[in-house]
Protein backbone atom coordinates (compact mmCIF):
# COMPACT_ATOMS: atom_id res chain seq x y z
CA UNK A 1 18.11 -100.10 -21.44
CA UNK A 2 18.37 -101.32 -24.92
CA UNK A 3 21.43 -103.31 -26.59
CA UNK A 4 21.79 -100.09 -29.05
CA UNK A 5 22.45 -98.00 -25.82
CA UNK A 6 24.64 -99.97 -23.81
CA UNK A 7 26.84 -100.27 -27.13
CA UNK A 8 26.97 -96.61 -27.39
CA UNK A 9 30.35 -95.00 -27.09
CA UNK A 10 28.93 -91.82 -26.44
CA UNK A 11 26.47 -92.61 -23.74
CA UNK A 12 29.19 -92.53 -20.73
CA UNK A 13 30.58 -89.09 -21.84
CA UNK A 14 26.83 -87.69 -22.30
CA UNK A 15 26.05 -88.78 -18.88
CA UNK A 16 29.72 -87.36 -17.81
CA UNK A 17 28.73 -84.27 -19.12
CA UNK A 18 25.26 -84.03 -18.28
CA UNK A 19 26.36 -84.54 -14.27
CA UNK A 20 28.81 -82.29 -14.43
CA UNK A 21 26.64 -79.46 -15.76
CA UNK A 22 24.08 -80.12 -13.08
CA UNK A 23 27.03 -80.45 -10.60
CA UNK A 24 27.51 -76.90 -11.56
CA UNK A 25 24.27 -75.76 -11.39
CA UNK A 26 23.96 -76.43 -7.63
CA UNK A 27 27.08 -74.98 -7.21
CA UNK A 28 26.21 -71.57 -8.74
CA UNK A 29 22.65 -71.61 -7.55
CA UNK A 30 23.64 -68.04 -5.40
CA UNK A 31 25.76 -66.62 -8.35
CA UNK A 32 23.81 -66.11 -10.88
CA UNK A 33 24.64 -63.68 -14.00
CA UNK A 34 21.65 -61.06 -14.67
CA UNK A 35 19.93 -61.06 -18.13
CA UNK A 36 22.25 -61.09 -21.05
CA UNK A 37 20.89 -58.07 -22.06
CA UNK A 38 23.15 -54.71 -23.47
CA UNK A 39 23.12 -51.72 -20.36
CA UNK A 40 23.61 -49.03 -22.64
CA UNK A 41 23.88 -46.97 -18.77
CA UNK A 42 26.93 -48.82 -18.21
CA UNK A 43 28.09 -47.44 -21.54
CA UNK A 44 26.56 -44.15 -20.63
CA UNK A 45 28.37 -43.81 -16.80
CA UNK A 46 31.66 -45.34 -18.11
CA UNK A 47 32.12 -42.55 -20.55
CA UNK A 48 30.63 -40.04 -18.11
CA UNK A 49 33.67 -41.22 -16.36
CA UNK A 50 35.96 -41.03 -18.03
CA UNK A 51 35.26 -37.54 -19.35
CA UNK A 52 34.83 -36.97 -15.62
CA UNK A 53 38.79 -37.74 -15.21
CA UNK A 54 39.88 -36.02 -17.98
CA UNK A 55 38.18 -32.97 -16.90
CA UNK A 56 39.99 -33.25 -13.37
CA UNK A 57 42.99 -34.01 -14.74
CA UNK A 58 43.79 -30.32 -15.56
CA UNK A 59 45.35 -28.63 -12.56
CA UNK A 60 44.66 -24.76 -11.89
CA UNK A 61 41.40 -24.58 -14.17
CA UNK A 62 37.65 -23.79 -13.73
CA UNK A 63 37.48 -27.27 -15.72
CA UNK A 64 37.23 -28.93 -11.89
CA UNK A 65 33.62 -27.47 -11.76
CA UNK A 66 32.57 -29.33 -14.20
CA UNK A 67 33.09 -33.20 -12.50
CA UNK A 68 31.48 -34.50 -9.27
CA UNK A 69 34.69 -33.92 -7.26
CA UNK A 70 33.38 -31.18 -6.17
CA UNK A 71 30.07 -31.42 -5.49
CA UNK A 72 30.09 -34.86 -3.44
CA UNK A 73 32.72 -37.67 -1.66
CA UNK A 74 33.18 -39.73 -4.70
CA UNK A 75 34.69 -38.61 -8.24
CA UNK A 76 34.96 -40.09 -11.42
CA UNK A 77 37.44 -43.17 -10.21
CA UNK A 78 35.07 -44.42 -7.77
CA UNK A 79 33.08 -44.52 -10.55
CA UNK A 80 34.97 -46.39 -13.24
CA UNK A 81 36.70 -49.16 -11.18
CA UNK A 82 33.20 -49.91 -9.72
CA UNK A 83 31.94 -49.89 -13.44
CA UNK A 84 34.68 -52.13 -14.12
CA UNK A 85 34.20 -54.98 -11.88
CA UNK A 86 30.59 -55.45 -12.93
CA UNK A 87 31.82 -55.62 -16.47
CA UNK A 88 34.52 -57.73 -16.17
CA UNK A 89 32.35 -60.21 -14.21
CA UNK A 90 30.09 -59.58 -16.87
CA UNK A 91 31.96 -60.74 -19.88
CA UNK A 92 34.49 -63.07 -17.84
CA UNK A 93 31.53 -64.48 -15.67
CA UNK A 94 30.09 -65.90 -18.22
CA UNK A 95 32.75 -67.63 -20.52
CA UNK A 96 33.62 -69.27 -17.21
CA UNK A 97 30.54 -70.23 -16.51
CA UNK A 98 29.82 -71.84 -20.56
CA UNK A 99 33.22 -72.74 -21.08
CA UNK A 100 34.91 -73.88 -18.08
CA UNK A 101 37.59 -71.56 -15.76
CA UNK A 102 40.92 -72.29 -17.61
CA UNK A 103 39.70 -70.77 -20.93
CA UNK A 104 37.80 -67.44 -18.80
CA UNK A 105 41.36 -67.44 -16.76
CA UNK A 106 43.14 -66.91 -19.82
CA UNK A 107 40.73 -64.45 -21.68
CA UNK A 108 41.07 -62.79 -18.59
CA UNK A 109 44.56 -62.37 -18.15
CA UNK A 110 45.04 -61.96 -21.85
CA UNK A 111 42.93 -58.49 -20.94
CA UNK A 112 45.59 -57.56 -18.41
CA UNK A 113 48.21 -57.81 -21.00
CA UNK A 114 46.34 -55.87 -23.40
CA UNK A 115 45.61 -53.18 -20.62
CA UNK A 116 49.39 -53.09 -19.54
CA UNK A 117 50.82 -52.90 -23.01
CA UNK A 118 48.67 -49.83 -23.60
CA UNK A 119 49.70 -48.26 -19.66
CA UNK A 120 53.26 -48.71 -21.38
CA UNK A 121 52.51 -46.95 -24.45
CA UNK A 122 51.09 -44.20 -22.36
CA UNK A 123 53.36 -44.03 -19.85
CA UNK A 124 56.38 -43.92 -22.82
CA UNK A 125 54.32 -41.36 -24.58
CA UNK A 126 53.66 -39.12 -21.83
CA UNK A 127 57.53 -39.15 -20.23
CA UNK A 128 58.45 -38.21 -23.80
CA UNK A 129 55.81 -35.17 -24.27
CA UNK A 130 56.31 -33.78 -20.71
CA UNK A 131 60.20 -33.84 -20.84
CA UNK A 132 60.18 -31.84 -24.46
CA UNK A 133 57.93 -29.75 -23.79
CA UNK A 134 59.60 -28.94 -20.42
CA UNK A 135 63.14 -28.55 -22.30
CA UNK A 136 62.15 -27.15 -25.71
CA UNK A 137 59.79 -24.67 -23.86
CA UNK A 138 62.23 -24.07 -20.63
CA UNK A 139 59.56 -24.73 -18.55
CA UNK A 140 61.37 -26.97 -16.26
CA UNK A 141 58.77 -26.72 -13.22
CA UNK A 142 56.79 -29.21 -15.75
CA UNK A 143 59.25 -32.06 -14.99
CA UNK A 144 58.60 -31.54 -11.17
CA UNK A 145 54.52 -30.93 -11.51
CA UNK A 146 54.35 -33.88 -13.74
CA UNK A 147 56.44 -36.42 -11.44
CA UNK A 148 58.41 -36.90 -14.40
CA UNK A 149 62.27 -35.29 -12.47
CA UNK A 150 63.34 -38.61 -11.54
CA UNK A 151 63.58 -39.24 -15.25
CA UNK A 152 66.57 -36.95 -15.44
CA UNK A 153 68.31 -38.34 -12.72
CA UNK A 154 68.20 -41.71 -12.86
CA UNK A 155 66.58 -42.50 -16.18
CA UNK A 156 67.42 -46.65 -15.95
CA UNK A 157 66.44 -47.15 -12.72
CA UNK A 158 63.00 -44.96 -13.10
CA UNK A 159 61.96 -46.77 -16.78
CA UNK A 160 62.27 -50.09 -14.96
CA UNK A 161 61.12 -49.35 -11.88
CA UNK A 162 57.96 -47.66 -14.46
CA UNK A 163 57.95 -51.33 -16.20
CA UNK A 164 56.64 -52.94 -12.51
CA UNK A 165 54.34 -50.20 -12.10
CA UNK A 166 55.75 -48.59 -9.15
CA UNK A 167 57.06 -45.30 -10.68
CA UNK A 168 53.78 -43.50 -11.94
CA UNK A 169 53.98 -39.80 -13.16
CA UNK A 170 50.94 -37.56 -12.44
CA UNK A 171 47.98 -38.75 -12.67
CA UNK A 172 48.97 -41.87 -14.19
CA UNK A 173 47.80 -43.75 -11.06
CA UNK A 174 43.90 -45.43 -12.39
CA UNK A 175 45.52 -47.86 -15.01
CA UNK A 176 47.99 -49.39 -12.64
CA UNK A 177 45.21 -50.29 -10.03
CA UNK A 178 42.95 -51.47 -12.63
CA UNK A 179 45.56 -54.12 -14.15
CA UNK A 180 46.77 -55.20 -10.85
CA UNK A 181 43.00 -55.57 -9.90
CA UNK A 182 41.96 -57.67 -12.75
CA UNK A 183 45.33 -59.92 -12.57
CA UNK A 184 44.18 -61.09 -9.34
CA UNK A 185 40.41 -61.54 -10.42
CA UNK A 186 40.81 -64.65 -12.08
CA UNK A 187 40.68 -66.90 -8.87
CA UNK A 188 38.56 -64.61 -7.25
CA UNK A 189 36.32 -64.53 -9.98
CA UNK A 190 36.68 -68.57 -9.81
CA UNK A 191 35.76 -68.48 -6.32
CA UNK A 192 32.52 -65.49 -6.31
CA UNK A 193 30.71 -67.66 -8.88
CA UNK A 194 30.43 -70.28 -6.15
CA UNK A 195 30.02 -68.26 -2.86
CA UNK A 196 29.52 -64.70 -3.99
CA UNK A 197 28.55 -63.61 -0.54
CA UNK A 198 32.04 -64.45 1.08
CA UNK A 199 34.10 -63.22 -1.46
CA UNK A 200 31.76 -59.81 -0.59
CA UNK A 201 32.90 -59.94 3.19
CA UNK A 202 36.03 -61.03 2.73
CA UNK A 203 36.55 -58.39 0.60
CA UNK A 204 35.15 -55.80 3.03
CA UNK A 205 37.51 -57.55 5.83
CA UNK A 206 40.86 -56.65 3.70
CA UNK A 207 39.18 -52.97 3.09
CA UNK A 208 38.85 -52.30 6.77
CA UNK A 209 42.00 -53.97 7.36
CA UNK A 210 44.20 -52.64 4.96
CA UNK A 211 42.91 -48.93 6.30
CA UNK A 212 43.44 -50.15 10.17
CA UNK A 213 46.49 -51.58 9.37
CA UNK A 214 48.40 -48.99 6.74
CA UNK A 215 48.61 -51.74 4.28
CA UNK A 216 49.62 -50.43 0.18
CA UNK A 217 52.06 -51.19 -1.94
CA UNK A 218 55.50 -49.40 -2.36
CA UNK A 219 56.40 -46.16 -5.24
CA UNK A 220 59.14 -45.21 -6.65
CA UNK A 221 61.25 -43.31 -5.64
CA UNK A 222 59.54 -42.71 -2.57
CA UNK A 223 55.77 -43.14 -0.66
CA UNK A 224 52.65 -45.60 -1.47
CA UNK A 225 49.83 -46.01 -4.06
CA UNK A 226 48.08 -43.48 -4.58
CA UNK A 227 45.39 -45.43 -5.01
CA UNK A 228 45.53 -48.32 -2.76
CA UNK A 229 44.61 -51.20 -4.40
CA UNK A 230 43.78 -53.11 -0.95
CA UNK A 231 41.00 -50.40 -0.69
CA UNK A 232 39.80 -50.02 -4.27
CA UNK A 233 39.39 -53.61 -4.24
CA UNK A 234 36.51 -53.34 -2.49
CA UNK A 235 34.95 -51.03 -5.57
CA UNK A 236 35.93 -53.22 -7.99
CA UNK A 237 34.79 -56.68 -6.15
CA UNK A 238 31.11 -54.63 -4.97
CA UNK A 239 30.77 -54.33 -8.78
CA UNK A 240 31.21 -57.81 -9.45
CA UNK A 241 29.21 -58.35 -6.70
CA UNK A 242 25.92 -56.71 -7.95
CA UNK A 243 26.82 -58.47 -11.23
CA UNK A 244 26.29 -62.12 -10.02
CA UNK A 245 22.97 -61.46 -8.71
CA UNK A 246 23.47 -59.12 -5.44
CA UNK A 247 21.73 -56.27 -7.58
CA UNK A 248 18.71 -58.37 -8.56
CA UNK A 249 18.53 -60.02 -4.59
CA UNK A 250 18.26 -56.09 -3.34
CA UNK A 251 16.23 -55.07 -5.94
CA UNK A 252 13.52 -54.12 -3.28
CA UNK A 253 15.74 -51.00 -2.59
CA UNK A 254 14.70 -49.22 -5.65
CA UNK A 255 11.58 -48.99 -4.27
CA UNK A 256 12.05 -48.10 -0.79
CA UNK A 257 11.31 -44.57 0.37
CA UNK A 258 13.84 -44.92 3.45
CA UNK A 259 16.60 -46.24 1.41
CA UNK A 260 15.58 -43.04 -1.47
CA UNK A 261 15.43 -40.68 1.52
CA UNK A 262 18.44 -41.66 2.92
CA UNK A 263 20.03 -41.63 -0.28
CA UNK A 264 19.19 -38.03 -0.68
CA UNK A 265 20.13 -37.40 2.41
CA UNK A 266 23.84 -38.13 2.12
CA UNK A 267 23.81 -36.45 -1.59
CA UNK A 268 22.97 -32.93 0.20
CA UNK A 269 24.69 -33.36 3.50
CA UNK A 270 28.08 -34.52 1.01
CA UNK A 271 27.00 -31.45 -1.13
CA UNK A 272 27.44 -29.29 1.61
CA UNK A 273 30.45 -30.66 3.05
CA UNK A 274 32.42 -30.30 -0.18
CA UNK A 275 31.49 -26.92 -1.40
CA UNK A 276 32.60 -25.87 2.73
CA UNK A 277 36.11 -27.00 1.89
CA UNK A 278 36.33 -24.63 -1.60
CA UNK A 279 33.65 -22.07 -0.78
CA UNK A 280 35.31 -20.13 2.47
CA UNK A 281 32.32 -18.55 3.47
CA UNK A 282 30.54 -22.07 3.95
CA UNK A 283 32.72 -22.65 6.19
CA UNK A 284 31.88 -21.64 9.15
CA UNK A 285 28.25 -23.80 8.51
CA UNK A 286 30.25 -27.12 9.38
CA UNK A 287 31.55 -27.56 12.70
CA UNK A 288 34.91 -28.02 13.29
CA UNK A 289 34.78 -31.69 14.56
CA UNK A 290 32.75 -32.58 11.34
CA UNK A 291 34.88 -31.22 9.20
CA UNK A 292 37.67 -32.67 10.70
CA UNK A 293 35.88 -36.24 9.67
CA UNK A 294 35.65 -35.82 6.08
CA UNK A 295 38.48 -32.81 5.07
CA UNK A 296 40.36 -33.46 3.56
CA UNK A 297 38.57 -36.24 1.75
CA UNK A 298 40.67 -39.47 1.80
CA UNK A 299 41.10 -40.63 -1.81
CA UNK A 300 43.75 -42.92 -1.31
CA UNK A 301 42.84 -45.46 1.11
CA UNK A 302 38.74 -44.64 -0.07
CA UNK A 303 37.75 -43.74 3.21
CA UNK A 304 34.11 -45.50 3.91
CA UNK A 305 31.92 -42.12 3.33
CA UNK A 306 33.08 -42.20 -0.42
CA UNK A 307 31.39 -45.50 -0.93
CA UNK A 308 28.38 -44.73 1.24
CA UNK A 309 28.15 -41.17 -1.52
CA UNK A 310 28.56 -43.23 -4.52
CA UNK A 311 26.11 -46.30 -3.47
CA UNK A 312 23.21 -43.47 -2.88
CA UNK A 313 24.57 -41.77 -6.06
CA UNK A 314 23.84 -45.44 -7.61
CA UNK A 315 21.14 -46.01 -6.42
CA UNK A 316 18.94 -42.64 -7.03
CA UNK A 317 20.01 -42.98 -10.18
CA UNK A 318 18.99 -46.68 -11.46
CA UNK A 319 15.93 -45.91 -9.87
CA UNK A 320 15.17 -42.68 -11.90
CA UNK A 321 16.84 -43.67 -15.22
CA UNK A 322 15.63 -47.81 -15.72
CA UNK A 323 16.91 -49.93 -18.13
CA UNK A 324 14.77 -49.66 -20.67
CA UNK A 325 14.91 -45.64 -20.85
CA UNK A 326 14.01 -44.18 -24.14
CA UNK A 327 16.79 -41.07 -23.22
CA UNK A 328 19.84 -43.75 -23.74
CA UNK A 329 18.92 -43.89 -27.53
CA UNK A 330 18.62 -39.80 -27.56
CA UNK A 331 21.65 -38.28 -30.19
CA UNK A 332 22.82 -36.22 -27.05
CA UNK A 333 23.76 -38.81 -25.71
CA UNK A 334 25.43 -41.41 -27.91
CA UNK A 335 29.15 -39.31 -27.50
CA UNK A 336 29.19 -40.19 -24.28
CA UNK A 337 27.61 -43.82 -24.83
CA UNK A 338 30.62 -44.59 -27.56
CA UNK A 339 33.41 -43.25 -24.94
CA UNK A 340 32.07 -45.73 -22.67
CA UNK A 341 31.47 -48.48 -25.37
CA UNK A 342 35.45 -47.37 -26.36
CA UNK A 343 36.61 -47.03 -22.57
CA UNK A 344 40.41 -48.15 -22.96
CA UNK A 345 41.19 -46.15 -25.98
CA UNK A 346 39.32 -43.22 -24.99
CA UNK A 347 40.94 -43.10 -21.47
CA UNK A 348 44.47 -43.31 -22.40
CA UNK A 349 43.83 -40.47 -24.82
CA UNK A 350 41.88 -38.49 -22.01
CA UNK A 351 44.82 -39.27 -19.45
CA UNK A 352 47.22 -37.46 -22.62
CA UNK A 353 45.05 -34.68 -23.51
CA UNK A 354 45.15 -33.69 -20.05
CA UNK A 355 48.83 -32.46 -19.75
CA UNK A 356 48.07 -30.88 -23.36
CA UNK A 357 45.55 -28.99 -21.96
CA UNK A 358 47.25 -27.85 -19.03
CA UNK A 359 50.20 -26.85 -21.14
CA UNK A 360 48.16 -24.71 -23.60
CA UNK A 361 45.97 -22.95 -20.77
CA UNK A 362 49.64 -22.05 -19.22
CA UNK A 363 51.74 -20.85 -22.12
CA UNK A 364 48.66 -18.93 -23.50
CA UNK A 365 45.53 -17.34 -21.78
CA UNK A 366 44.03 -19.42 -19.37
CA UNK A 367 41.00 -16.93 -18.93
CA UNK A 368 37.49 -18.86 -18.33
CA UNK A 369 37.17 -18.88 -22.12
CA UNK A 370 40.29 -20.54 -23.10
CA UNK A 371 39.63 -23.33 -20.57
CA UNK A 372 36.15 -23.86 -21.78
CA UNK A 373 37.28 -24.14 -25.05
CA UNK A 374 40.33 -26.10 -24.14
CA UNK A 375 37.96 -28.87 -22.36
CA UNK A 376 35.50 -29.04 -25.17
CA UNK A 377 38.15 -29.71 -27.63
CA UNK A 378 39.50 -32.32 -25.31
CA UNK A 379 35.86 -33.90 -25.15
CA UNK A 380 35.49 -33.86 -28.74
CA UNK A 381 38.75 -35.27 -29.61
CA UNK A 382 38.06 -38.35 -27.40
CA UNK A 383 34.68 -38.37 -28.73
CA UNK A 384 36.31 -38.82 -32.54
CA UNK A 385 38.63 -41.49 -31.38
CA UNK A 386 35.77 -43.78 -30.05
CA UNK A 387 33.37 -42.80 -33.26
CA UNK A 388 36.89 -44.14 -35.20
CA UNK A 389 37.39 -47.00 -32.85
CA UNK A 390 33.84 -48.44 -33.02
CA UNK A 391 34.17 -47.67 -36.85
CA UNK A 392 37.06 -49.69 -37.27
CA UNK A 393 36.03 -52.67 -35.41
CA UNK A 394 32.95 -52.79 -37.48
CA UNK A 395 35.45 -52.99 -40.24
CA UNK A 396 37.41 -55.77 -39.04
CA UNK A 397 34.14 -57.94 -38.17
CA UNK A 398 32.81 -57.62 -41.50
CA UNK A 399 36.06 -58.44 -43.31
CA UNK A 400 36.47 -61.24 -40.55
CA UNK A 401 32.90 -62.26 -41.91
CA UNK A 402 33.56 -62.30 -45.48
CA UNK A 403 37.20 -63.98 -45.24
CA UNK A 404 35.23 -67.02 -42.99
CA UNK A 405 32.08 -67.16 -46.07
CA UNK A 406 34.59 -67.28 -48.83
């Protein structure tokens, strides 16, 4: 060691930081972020989704036919909160990993506030449109449908009991159980990137338990979740899951014919199972005691056979549509690429357009035509507002750009 080196201020903080990024390294050896590479099938499944929702949002129409609901266990939420764990570990995952946890901690959270500052403008917005409509139209069975009647009654007590997320109006139920999921992924985020495999069966442990047990959390003014967020954890946490390396280590299955059989397998005997509950001369082709198993289909605490549906679902198609597909750059499909790209702003819109739909379908014809069209212009207009969204962003990041080079 020379006399130059030993006078070196900075030598003690290199070496500092040089052991504690190998420190790290051996720490994280199991949890490893894939390839920093843009999934444009991410994009493509998280729009699918939430089209998917919006679509099954309107009650009493052929609209239903048109999502997965009813062709198989899972739907469109299994869908997006899985999506949305792999994502968030995605994004989050990494800042923590480059730039330590406090600073991924607090991007993190500051996405929760962002995501329950636009459940409030929603939730506002909706109260307000279902309530006129209901009164300016006399259509007063709206306020009951809707979940919106407590309003009426006890319109303090039912805003701030909305502000803590336990008074939801109809199907304003996905948003709350993805904030309070990501809130409480910051430490388990923290702890995943050094033992992803525990987190995994710990998280299956508080599924299983939560379901044995009856565990949810309260509503107002009366019942439980409707999503249970000590289930859908387990959705959310599997995503993250596959996202620090437990896709790549099972990567084999892709390949498997028993795991692509099987996979098929549950597909048709799901298929089957579904269309028996809404098709009454199908069933009679399920046995009673089968039927018994899986109708009705429990949503709310995600009973086991949804997750076994939408992990063949997942897997049949990765393996049939890879990475690199030349179909995710066709024009048919960017709409649905930019709702996923646009996911917040486009679901909040979907979530609204949904009672507008149902409104227009019942004060006017709601013959097979008028719902098509209805749901097409639904699709479009949340298509516009992520074209407009991506559009302005570009905006911003090139006047960010120029204000930073002048």
């Amino acid at each position: 060691m020379t006399e130059e080196t030993v006078n070196d201020p900075a030598q003690p903080l290199q070496a500092v930081l040089l052991l504690r990024r190998r420190l790290w390294e051996t720490i994280t050896t199991r949890s490893v972020l894939v390839v920093p590479q843009r999934d444009l099938r991410l994009d493509l499944f998280r729009g699918l989704a939430n089209w998917l929702i919006f679509l099954g949002h309107i009650p009493d129409s052929a609209l239903v036919w048109f999502t997965t609901r009813n062709y198989g266990f899972s739907d469109g939420a299994d869908l997006f909160v899985l999506i949305s764990g792999y994502t968030a570990t995605f994004v989050f995952g990494a800042m923590m990993m480059e730039r330590g946890f406090v600073i991924g901690a607090t991007r993190l959270l500051r996405r929760v506030w962002q995501l329950y500052v636009a459940h409030l403008l929603l939730f506002f917005v909706y109260l307000t449109a279902v309530h006129y409509v209901a009164h300016r139209y006399d259509d007063l069975h709206l306020m009951d449908q809707f979940n919106v009647a407590p309003l009426m009654n006890f319109p303090v007590e039912t805003l701030a009991q909305g502000l803590i997320l336990k008074f939801k109006p109809l199907n304003l139920d996905v948003l709350p159980l993805y904030i309070v999921l990501m809130a409480a992924f910051p430490a388990v985020l923290w702890v995943m990137l050094r033992w992803r495999n525990a987190v995994m069966i710990g998280s299956i442990a508080l599924y299983l338990a939560a379901r044995h047990y009856g565990w949810n959390l309260p509503s107002y003014p009366a019942g439980v979740w409707y999503f249970n967020p000590f289930a859908w954890q387990l959705l959310f946490v599997f995503g993250a899951w596959l996202a620090l390396g437990g896709a790549a280590a099972n990567r084999w299955l892709l390949s498997s014919r028993t795991a692509l059989a099987f996979s098929c397998a549950v597909l048709l005997f799901a298929l089957i199972v579904t269309l028996s509950e809404r098709i009454p001369g199908l069933r009679d082709s399920v046995p009673d005691g089968l039927a018994a198993i899986f109708i009705p289909n429990d949503k709310t605490n995600l009973a086991p056979y949804r997750v076994i549906h939408l992990v063949s679902l997942m897997l049949i198609v990765v393996r049939l549509i890879p990475i690199d597909w030349p179909g995710l750059k066709s024009p048919l499909l960017q709409p649905l690429i930019r709702c996923g790209q646009q996911s917040l702003s486009v679901f909040c819109v979907g979530l609204f357009l949904s009672f507008v739909a149902h409104f227009v379908l019942e004060s006017g014809s709601d013959g097979i035509w008028a719902q098509l069209i209805v749901g097409a212009a639904g699709l479009w207009m949340m298509t516009i507002i992520a074209y407009y969204r991506t559009w302005s962003k570009r905006v911003d990041r090139s006047r960010s750009a120029q204000e930073v080079g002048g």
